[in-house]
N, C-alpha and C. Protein backbone atom coordinates (compact mmCIF):
# COMPACT_ATOMS: atom_id res chain seq x y z
N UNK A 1 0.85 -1.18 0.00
CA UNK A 1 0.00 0.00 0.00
C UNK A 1 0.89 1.23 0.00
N UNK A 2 0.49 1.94 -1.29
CA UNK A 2 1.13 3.19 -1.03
C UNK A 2 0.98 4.22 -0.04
N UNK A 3 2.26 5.52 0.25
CA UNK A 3 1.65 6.64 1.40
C UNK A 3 1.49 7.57 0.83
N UNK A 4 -0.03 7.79 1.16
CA UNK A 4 -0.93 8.80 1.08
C UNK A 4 -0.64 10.07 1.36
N UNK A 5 0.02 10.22 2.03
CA UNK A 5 0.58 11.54 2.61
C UNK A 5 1.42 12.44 1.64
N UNK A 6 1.27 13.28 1.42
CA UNK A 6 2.08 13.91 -0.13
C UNK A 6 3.39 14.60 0.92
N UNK A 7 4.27 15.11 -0.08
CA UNK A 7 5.64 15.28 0.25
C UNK A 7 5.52 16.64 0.51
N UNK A 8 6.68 17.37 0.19
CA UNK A 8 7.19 18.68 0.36
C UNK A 8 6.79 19.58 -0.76
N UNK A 9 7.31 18.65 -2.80
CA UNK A 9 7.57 19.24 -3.69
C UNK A 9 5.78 19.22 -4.05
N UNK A 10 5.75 20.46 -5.50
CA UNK A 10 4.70 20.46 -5.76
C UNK A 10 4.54 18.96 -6.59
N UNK A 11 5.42 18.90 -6.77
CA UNK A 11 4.96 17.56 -7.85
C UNK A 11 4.04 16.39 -7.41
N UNK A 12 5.12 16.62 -6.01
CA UNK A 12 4.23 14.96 -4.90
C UNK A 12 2.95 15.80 -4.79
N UNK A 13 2.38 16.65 -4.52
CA UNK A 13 1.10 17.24 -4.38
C UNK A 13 -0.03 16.77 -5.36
N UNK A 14 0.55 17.77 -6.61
CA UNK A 14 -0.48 17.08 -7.99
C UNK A 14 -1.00 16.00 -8.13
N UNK A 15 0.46 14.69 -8.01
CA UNK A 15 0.32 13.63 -8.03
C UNK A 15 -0.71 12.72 -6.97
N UNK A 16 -0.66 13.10 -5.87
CA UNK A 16 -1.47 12.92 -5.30
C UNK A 16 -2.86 12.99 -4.83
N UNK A 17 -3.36 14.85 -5.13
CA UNK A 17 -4.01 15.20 -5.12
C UNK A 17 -5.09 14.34 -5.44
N UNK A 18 -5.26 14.01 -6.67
CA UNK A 18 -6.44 13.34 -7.40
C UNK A 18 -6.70 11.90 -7.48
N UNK A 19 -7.57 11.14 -7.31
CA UNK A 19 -7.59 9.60 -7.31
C UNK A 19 -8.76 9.54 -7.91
N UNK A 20 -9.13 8.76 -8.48
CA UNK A 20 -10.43 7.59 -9.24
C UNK A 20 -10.94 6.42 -8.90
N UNK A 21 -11.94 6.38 -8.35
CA UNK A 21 -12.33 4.95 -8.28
C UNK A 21 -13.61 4.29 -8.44
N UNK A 22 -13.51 3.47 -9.07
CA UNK A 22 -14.71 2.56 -9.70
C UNK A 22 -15.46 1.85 -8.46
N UNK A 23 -16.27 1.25 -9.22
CA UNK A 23 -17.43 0.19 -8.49
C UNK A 23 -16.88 -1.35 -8.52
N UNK A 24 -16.62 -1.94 -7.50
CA UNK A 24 -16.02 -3.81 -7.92
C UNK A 24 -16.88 -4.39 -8.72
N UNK A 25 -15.98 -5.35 -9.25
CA UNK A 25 -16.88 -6.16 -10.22
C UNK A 25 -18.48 -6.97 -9.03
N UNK A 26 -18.15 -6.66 -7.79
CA UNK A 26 -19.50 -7.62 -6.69
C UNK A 26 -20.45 -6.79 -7.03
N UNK A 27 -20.45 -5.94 -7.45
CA UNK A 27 -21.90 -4.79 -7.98
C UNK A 27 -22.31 -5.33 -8.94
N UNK A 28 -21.60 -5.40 -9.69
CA UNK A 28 -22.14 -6.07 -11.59
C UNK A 28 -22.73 -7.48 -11.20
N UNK A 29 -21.96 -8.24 -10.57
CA UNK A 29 -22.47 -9.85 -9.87
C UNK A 29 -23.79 -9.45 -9.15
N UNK A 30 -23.79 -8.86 -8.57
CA UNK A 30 -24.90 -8.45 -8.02
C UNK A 30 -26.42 -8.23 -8.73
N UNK A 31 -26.14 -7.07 -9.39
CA UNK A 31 -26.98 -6.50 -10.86
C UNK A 31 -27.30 -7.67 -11.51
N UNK A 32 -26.23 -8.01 -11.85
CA UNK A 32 -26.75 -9.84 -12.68
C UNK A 32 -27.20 -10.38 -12.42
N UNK A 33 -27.01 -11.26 -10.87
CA UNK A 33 -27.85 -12.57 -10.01
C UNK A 33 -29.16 -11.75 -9.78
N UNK A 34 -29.55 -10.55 -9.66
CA UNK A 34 -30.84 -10.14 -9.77
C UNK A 34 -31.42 -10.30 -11.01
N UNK A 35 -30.84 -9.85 -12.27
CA UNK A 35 -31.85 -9.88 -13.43
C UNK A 35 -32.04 -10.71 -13.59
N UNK A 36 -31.15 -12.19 -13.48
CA UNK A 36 -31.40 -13.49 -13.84
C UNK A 36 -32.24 -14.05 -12.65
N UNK A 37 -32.56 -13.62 -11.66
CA UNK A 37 -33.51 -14.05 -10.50
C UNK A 37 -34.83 -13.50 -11.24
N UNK A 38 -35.26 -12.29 -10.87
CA UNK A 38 -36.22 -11.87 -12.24
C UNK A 38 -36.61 -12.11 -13.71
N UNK A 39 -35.75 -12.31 -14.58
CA UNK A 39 -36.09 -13.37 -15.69
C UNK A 39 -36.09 -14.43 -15.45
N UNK A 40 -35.58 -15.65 -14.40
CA UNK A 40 -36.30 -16.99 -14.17
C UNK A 40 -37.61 -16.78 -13.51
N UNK A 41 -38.03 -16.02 -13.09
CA UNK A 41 -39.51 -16.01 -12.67
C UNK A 41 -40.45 -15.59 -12.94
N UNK A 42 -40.14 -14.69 -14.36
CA UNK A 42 -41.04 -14.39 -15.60
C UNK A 42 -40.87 -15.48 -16.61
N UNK A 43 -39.72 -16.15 -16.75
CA UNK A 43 -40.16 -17.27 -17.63
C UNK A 43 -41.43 -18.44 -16.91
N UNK A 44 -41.00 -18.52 -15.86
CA UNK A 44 -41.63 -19.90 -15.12
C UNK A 44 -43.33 -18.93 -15.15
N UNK A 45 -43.42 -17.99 -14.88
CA UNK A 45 -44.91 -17.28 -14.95
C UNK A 45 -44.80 -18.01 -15.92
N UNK A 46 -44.22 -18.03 -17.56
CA UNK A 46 -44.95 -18.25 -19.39
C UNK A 46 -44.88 -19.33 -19.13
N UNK A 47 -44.17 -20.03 -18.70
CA UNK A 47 -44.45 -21.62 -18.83
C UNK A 47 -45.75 -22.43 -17.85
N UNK A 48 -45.99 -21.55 -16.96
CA UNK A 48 -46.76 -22.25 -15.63
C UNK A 48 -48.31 -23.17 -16.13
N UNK A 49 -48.47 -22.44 -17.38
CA UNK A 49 -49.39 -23.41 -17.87
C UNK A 49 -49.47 -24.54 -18.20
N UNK A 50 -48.27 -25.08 -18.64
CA UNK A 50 -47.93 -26.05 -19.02
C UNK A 50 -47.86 -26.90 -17.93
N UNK A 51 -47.69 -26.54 -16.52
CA UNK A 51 -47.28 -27.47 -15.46
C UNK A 51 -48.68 -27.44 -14.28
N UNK A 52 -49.64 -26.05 -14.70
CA UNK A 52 -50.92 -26.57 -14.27
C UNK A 52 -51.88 -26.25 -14.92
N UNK A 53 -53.24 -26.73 -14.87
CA UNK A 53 -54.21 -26.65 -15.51
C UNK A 53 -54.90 -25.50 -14.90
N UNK A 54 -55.30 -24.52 -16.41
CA UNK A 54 -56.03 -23.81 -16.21
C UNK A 54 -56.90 -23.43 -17.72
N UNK A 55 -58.07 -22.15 -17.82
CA UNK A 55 -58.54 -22.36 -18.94
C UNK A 55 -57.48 -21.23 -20.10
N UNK A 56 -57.93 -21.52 -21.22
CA UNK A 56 -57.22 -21.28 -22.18
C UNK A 56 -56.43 -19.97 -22.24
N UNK A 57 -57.80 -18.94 -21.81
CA UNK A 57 -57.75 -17.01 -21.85
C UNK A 57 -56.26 -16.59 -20.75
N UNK A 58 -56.41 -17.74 -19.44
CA UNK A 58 -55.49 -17.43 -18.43
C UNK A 58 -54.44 -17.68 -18.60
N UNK A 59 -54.34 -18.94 -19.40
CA UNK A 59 -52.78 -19.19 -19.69
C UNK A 59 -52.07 -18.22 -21.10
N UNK A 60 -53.18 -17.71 -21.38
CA UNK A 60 -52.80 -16.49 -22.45
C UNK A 60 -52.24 -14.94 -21.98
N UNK A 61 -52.77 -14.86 -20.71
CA UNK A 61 -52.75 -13.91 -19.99
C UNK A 61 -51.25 -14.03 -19.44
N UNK A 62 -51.16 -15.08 -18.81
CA UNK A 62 -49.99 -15.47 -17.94
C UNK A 62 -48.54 -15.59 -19.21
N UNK A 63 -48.95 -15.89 -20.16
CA UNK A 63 -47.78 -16.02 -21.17
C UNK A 63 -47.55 -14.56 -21.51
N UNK A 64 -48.49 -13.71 -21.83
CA UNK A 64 -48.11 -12.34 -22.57
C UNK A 64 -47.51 -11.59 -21.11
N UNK A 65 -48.05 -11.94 -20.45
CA UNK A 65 -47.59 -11.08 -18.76
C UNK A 65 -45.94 -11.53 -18.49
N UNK A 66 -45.84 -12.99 -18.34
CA UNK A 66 -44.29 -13.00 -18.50
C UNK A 66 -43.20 -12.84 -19.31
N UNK A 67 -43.90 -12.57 -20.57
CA UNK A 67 -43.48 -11.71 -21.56
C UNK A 67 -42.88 -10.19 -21.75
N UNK A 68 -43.95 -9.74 -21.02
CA UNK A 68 -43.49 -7.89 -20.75
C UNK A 68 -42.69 -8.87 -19.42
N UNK A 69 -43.08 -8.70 -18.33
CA UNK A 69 -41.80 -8.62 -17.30
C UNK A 69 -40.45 -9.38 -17.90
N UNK A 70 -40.12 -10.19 -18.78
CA UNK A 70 -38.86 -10.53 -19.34
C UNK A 70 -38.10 -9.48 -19.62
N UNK A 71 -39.16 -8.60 -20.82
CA UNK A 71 -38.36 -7.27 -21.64
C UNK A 71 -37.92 -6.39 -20.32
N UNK A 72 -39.11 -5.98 -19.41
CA UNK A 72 -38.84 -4.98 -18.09
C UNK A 72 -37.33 -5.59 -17.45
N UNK A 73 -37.43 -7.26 -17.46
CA UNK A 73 -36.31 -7.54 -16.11
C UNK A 73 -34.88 -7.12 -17.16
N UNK A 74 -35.27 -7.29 -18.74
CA UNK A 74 -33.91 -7.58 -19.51
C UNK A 74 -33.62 -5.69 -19.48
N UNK A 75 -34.34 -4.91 -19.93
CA UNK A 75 -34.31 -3.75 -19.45
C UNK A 75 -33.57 -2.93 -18.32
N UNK A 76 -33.98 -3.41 -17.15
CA UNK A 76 -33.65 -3.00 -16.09
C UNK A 76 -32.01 -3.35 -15.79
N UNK A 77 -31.75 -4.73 -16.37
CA UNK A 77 -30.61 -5.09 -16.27
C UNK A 77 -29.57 -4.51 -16.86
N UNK A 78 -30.01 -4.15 -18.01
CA UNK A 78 -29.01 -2.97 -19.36
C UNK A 78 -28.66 -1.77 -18.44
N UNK A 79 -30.21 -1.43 -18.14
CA UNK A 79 -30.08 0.23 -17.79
C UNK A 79 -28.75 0.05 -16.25
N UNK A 80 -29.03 -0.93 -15.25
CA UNK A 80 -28.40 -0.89 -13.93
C UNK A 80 -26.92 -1.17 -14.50
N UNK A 81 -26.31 -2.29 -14.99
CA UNK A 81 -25.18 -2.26 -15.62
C UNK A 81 -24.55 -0.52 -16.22
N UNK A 82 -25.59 -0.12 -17.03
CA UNK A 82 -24.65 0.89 -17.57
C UNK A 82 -24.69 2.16 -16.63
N UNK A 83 -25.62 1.91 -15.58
CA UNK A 83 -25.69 2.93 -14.49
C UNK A 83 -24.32 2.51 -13.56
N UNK A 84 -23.97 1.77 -13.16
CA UNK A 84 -22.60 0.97 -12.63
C UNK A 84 -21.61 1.35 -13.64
N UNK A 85 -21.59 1.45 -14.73
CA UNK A 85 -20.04 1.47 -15.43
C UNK A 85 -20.23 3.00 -15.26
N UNK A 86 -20.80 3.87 -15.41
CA UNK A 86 -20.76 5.32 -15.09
C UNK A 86 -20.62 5.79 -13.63
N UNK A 87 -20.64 5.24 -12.73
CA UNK A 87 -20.48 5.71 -10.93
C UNK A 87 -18.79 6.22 -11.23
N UNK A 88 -18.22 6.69 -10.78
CA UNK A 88 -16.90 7.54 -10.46
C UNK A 88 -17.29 8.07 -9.17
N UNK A 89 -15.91 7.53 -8.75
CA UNK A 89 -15.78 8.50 -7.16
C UNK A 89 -14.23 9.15 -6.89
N UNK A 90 -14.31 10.52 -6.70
CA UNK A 90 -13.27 10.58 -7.36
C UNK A 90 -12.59 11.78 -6.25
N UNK A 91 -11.34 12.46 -5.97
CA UNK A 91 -11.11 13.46 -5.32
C UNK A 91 -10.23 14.73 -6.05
N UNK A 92 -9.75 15.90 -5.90
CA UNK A 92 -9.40 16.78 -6.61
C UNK A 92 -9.24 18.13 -5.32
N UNK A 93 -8.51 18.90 -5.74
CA UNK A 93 -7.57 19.81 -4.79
C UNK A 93 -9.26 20.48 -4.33
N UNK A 94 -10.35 20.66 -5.23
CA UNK A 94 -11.82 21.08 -3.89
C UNK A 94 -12.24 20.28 -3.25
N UNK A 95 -12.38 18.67 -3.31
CA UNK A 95 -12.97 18.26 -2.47
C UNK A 95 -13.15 16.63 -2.74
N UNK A 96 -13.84 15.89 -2.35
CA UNK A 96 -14.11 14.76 -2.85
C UNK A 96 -15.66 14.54 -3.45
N UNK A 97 -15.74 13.76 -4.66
CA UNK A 97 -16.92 14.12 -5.30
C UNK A 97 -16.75 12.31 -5.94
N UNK A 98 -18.26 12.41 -6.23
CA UNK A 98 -19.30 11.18 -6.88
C UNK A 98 -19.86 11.66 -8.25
N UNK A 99 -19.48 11.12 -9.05
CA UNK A 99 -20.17 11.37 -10.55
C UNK A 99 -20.79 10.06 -10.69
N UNK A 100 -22.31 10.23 -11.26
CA UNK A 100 -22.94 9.57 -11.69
C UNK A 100 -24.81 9.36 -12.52
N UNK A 101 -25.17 8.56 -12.95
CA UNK A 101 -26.28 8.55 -13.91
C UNK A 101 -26.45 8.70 -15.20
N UNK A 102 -27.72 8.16 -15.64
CA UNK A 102 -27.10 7.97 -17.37
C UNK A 102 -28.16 8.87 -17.90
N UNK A 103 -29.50 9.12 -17.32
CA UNK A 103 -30.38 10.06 -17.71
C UNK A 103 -30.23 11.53 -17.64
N UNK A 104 -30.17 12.07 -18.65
CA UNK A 104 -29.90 13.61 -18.41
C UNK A 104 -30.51 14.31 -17.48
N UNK A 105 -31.78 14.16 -17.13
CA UNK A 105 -32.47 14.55 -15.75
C UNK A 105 -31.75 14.04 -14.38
N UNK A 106 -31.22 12.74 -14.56
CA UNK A 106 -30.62 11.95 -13.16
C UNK A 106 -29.46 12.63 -13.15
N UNK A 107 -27.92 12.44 -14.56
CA UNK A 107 -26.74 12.73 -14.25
C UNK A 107 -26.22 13.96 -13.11
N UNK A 108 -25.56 13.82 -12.65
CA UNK A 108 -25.00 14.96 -11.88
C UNK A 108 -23.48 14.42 -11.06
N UNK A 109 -23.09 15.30 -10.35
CA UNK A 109 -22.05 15.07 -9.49
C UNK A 109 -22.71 15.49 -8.12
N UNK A 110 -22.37 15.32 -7.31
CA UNK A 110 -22.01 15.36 -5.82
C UNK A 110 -21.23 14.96 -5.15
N UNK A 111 -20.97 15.94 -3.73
CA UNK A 111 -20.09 15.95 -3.13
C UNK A 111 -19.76 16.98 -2.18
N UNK A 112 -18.43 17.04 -1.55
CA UNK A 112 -17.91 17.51 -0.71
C UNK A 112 -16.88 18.42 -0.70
N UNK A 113 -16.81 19.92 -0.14
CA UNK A 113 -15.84 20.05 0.02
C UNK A 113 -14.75 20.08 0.91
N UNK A 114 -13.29 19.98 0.93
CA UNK A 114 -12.25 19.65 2.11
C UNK A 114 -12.71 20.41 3.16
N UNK A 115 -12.51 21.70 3.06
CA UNK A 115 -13.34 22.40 4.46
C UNK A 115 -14.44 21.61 5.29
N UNK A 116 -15.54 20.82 4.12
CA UNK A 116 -16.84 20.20 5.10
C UNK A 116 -16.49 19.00 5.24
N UNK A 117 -15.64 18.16 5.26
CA UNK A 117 -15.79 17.13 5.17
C UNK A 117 -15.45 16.50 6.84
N UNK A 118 -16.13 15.87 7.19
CA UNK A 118 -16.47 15.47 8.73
C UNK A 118 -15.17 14.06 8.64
N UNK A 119 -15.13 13.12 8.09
CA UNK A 119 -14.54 11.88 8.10
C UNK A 119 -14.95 11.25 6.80
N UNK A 120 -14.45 10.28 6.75
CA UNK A 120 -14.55 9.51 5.30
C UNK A 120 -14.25 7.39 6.03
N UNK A 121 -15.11 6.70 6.18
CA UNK A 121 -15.04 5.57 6.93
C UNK A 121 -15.83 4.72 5.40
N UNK A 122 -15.66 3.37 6.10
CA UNK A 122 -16.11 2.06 4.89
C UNK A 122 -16.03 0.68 6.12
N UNK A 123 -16.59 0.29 5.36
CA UNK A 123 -17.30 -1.38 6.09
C UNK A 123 -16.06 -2.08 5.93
N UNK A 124 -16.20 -3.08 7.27
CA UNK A 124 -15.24 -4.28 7.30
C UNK A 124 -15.82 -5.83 7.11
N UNK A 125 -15.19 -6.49 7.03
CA UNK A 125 -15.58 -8.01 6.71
C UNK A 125 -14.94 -8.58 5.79
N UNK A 126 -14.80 -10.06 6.09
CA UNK A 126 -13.97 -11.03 5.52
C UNK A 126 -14.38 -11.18 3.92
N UNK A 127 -15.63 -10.82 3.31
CA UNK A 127 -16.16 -11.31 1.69
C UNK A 127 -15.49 -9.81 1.68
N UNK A 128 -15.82 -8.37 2.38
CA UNK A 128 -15.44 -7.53 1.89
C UNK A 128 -13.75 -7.54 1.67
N UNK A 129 -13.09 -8.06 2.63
CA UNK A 129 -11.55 -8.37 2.16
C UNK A 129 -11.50 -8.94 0.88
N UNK A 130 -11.90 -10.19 0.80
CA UNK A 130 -11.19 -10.87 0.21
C UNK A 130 -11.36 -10.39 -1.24
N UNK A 131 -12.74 -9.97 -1.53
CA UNK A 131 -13.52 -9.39 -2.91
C UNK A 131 -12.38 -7.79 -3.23
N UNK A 132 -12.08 -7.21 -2.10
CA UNK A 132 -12.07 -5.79 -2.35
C UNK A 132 -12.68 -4.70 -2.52
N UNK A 133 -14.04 -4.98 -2.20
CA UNK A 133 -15.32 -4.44 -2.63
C UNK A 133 -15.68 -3.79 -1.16
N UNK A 134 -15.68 -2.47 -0.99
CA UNK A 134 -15.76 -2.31 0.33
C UNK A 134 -17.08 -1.26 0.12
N UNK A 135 -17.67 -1.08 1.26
CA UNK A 135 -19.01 0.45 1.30
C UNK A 135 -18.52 1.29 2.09
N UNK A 136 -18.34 2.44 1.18
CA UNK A 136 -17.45 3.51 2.02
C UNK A 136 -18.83 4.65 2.33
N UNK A 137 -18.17 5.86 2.92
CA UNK A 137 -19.46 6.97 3.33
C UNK A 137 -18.07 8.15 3.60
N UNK A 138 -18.62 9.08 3.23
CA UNK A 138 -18.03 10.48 3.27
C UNK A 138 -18.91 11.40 4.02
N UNK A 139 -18.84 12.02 4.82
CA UNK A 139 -19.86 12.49 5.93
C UNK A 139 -19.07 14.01 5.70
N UNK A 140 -20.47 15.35 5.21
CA UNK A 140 -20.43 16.30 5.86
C UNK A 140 -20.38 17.33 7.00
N UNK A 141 -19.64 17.53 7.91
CA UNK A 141 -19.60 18.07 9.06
C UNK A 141 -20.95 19.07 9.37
N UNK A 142 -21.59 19.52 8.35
CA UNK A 142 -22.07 20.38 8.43
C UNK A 142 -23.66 20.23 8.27
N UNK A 143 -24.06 19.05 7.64
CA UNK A 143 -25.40 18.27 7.44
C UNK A 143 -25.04 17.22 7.31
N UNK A 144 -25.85 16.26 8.33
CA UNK A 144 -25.71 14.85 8.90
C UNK A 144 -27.04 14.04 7.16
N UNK A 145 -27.80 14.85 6.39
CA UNK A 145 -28.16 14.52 5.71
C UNK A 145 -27.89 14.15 3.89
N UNK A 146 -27.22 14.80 3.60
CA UNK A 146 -26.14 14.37 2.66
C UNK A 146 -24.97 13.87 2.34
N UNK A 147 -24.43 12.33 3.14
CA UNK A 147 -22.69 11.57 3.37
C UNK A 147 -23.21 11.09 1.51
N UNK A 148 -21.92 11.02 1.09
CA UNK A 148 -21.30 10.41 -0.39
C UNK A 148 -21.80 8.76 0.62
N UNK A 149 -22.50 8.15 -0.32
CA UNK A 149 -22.36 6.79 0.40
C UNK A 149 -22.67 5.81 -1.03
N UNK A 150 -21.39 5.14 -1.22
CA UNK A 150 -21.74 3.95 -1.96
C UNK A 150 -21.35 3.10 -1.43
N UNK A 151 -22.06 1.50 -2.15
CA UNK A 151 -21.40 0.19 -1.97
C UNK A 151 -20.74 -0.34 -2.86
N UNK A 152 -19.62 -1.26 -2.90
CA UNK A 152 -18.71 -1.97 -3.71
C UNK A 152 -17.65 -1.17 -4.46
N UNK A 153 -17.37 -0.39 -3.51
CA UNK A 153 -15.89 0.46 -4.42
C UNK A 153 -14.90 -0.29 -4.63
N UNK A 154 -13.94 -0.62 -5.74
CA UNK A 154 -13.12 -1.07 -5.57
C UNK A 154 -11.85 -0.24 -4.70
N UNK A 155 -11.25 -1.33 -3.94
CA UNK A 155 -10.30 -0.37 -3.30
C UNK A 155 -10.73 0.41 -2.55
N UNK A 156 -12.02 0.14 -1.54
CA UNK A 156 -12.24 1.62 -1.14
C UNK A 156 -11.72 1.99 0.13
N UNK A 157 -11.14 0.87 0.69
CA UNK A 157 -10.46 1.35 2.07
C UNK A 157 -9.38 1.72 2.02
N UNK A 158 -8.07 2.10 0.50
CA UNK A 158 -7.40 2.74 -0.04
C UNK A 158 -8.04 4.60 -0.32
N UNK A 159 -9.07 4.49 -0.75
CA UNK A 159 -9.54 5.79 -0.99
C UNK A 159 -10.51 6.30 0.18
N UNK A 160 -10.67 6.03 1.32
CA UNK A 160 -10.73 6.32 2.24
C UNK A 160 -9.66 6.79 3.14
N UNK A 161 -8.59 5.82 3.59
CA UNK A 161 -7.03 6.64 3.70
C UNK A 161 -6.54 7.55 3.27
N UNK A 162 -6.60 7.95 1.97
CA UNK A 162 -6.09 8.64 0.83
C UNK A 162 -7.33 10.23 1.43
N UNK A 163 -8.64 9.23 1.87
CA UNK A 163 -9.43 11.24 2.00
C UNK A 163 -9.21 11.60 3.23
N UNK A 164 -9.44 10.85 4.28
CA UNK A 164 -8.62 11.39 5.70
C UNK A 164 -7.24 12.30 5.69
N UNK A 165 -6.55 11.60 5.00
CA UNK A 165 -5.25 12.20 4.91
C UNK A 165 -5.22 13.45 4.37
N UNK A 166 -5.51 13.66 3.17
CA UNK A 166 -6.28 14.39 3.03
C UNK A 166 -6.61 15.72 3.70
N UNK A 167 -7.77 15.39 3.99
CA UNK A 167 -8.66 16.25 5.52
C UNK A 167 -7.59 16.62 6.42
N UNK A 168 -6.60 15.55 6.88
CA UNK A 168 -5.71 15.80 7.98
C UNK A 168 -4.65 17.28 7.51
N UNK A 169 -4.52 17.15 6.44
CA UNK A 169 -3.43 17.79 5.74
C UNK A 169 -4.15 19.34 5.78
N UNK A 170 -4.98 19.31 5.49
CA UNK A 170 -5.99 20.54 4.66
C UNK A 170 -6.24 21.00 5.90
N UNK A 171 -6.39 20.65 7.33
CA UNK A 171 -7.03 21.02 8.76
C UNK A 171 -5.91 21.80 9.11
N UNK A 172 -4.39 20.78 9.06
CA UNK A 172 -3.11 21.43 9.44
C UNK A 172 -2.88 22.44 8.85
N UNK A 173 -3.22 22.55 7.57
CA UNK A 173 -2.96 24.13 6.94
C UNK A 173 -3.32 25.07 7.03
N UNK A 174 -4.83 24.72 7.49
CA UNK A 174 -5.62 25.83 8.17
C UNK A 174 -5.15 26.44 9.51
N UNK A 175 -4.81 25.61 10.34
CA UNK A 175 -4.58 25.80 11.59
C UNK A 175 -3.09 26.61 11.73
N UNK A 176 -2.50 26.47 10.59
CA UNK A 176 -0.85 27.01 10.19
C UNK A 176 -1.04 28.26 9.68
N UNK A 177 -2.25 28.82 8.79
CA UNK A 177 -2.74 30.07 8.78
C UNK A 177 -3.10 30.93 9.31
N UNK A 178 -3.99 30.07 10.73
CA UNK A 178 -4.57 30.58 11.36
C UNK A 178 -4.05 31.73 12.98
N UNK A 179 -2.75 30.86 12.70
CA UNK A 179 -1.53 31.76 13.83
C UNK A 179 -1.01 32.86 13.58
């Protein structure tokens, strides 16, 4: 694990300054074992006739019905996937920030700036070790109602270190001004 802590020169600064980080592949696994939980149970709706008796109109009903929920579950699955490959979480000399959404009404960023930022913490556990997939939260000092909170960052107890430090750095400077 690299240190987070930037150096003296501006260079170590820049370099540091900024990080990127994605969503683990346990999100996409995730997204998936759902759509395919939802399309096996719109197929078994189209087939259910076949395995009980009923009259003709119902099993017509029940076939066109698991029909639309197929397209909805295959749908939903496109749209959540490509909503996951677009999440960015990311930091920069204002603050730490979340980009995300694919609908022009939804897209946006949010976030934090270094001044507000209260702490930056993430979940522990052994699937979360071993996967790398951690749920981090970025907490505003200033409203307990808006923390950055996702699940399955890759790396995220790296980019959690990386925003403390951060914070730590940005507090000391203040406090070095402030004399």
């Amino acid at each position: 694990m690299q240190n987070d802590l930037p150096g003296r020169g501006a260079d170590d600064e820049a370099s540091l300054a900024f990080r990127e980080h994605r969503l683990s592949w346990v999100a996409y696994g995730a997204a998936l074992f759902k759509g395919v939980v939802a399309i096996a149970i719109s197929v078994a709706l189209m087939l259910s006739p076949r395995w009980i008796m009923m009259t003709p109109i119902t099993a017509q009903i029940l076939f066109y019905a698991g029909m639309a929920f197929v397209v909805c579950a295959l749908g939903m699955l496109v749209y959540r996937l490509c909503y996951l490959r677009r999440v960015r979480l990311y930091t920069d000399q204002d603050g730490v920030w979340c980009y995300r959404g694919i609908l022009p009404w939804r897209r946006g960023i949010v976030g934090t700036n270094w001044r507000d930022v209260r702490q930056a913490s993430y979940g522990t556990g052994f699937v979360r070790w071993a996967t790398k997939a951690y749920p981090i939260q970025v907490d505003n000092r200033f409203t307990d109602t808006d923390p950055i909170t996702l699940s399955h960052v890759h790396r995220g107890h790296e980019f959690v270190g990386h925003v403390n430090a951060w914070r730590n750095r940005m507090l000391r400077q203040d406090g070095e001004t402030l004399r």
